[in-house]
Protein backbone atom coordinates (compact mmCIF):
# COMPACT_ATOMS: atom_id res chain seq x y z
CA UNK A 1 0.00 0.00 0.00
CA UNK A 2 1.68 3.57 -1.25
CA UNK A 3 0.52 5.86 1.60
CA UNK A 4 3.02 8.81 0.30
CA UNK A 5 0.15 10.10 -1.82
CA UNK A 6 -2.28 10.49 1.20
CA UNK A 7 -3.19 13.49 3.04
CA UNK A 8 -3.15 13.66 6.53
CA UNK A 9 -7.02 13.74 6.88
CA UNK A 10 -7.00 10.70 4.39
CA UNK A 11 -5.46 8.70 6.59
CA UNK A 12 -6.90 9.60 9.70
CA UNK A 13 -9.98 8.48 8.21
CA UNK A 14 -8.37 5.51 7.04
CA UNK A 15 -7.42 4.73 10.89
CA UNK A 16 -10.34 6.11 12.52
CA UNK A 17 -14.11 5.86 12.36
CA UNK A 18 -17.06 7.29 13.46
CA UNK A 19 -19.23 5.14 16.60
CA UNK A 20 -20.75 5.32 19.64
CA UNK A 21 -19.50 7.10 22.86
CA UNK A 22 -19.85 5.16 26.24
CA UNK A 23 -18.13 5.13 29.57
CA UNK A 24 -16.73 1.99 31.88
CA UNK A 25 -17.22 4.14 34.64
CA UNK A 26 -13.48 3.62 35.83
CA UNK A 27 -14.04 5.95 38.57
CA UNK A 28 -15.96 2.79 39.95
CA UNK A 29 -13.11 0.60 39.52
CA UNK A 30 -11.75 0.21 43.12
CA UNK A 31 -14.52 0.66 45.19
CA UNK A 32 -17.32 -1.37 42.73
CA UNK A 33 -15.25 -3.11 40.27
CA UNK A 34 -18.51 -5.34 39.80
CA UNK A 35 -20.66 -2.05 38.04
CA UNK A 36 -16.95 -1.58 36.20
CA UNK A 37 -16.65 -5.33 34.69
CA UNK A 38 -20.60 -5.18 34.00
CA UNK A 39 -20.59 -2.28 31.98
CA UNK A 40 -17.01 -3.54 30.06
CA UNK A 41 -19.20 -7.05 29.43
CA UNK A 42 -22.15 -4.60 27.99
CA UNK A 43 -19.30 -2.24 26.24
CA UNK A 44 -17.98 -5.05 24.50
CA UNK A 45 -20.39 -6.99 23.61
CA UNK A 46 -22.03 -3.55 22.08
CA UNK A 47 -19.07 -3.64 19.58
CA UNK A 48 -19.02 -7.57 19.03
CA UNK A 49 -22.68 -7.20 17.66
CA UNK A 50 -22.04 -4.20 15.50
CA UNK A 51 -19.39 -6.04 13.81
CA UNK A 52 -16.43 -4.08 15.66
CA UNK A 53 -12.94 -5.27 14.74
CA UNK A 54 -11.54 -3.20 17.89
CA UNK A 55 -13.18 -0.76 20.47
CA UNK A 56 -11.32 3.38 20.37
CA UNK A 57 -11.14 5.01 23.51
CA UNK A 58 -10.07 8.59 24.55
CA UNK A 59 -9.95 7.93 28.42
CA UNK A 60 -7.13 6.23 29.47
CA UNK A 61 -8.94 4.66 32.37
CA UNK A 62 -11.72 3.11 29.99
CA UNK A 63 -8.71 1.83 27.57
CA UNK A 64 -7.13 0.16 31.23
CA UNK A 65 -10.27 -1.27 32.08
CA UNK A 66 -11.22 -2.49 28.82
CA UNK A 67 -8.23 -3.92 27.46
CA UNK A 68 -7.99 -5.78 31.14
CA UNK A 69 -11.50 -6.59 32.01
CA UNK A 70 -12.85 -8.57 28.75
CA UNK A 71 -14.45 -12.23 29.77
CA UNK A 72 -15.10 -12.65 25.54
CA UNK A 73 -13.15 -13.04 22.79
CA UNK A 74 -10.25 -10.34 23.41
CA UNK A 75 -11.00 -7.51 21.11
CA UNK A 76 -7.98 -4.82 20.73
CA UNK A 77 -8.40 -1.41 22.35
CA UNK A 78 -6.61 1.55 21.39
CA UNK A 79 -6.51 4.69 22.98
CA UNK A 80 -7.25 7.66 20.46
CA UNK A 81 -3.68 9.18 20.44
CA UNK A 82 -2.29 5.89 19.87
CA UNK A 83 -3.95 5.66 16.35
CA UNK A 84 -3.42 9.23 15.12
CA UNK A 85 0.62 8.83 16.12
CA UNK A 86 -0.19 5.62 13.66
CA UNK A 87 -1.76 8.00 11.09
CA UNK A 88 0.78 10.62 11.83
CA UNK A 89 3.48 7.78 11.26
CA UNK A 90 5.11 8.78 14.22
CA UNK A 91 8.38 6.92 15.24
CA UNK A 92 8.20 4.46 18.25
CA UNK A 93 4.68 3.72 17.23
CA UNK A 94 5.53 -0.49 17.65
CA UNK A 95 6.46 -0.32 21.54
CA UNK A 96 2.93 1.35 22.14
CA UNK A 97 1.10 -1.69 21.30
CA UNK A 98 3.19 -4.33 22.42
CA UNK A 99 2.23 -2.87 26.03
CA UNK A 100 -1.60 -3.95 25.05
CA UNK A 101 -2.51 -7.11 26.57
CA UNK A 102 -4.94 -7.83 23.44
CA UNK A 103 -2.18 -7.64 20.76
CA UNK A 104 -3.86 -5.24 18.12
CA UNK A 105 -0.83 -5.84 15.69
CA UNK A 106 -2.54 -8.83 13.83
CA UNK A 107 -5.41 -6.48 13.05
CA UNK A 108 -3.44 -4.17 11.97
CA UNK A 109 -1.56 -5.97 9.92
CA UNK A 110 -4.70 -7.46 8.24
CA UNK A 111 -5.92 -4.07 7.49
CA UNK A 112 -2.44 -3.12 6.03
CA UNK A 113 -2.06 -0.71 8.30
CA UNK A 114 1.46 -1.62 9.54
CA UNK A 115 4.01 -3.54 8.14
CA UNK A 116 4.35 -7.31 8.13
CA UNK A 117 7.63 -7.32 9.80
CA UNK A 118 6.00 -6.33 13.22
């Protein structure tokens, strides 16, 4: 895939899409982590039926609590910032994922979004 020819917006779009907005309620997390791994089960299982390849997040707590609190089939999370530094092409962009627990790299090497060395 030649992505030289692509503007910045192009590929943003290319990395990012539109969905729905909804909270894990992380704030929850110590004190009630049963309301916390409830509303992950319903978050996920949201984006399983609408045909989600991955869940986007742009709270760091709800990428935490999603990325560790799945029961289903593991679904990769990224955090917002993560993805436009992907769009961007910023440097360093592999050691960002390999810190996910649900390895996103397979996805994003079936999308051709990364290289197959990684």
């Amino acid at each position: 895939m030649d992505r030289s020819s692509e503007t910045i917006p192009e590929r943003l779009d290319e990395v990012l899409s539109q969905g729905e907005l909804d909270c894990c309620e992380a704030s929850l997390a110590l004190n009630r982590s049963d309301v916390v791994e409830t509303l992950v089960g319903k978050l996920v299982a949201a984006a399983e039926e609408a045909g989600a390849n991955c869940i986007v997040t742009v709270c760091g707590m709800c990428h935490i609590n999603l990325d560790t609190r799945q029961r289903s089939t593991p679904v990769p999370i990224f955090y917002l910032t993560e993805l436009m530094g992907l769009a961007f092409d910023l440097p360093g962009w592999e050691k960002w994922f390999r810190k996910h627990l649900t390895n996103p790299l397979p996805l994003l090497k079936s999308l051709g979004l990364v290289g197959q060395r990684f």
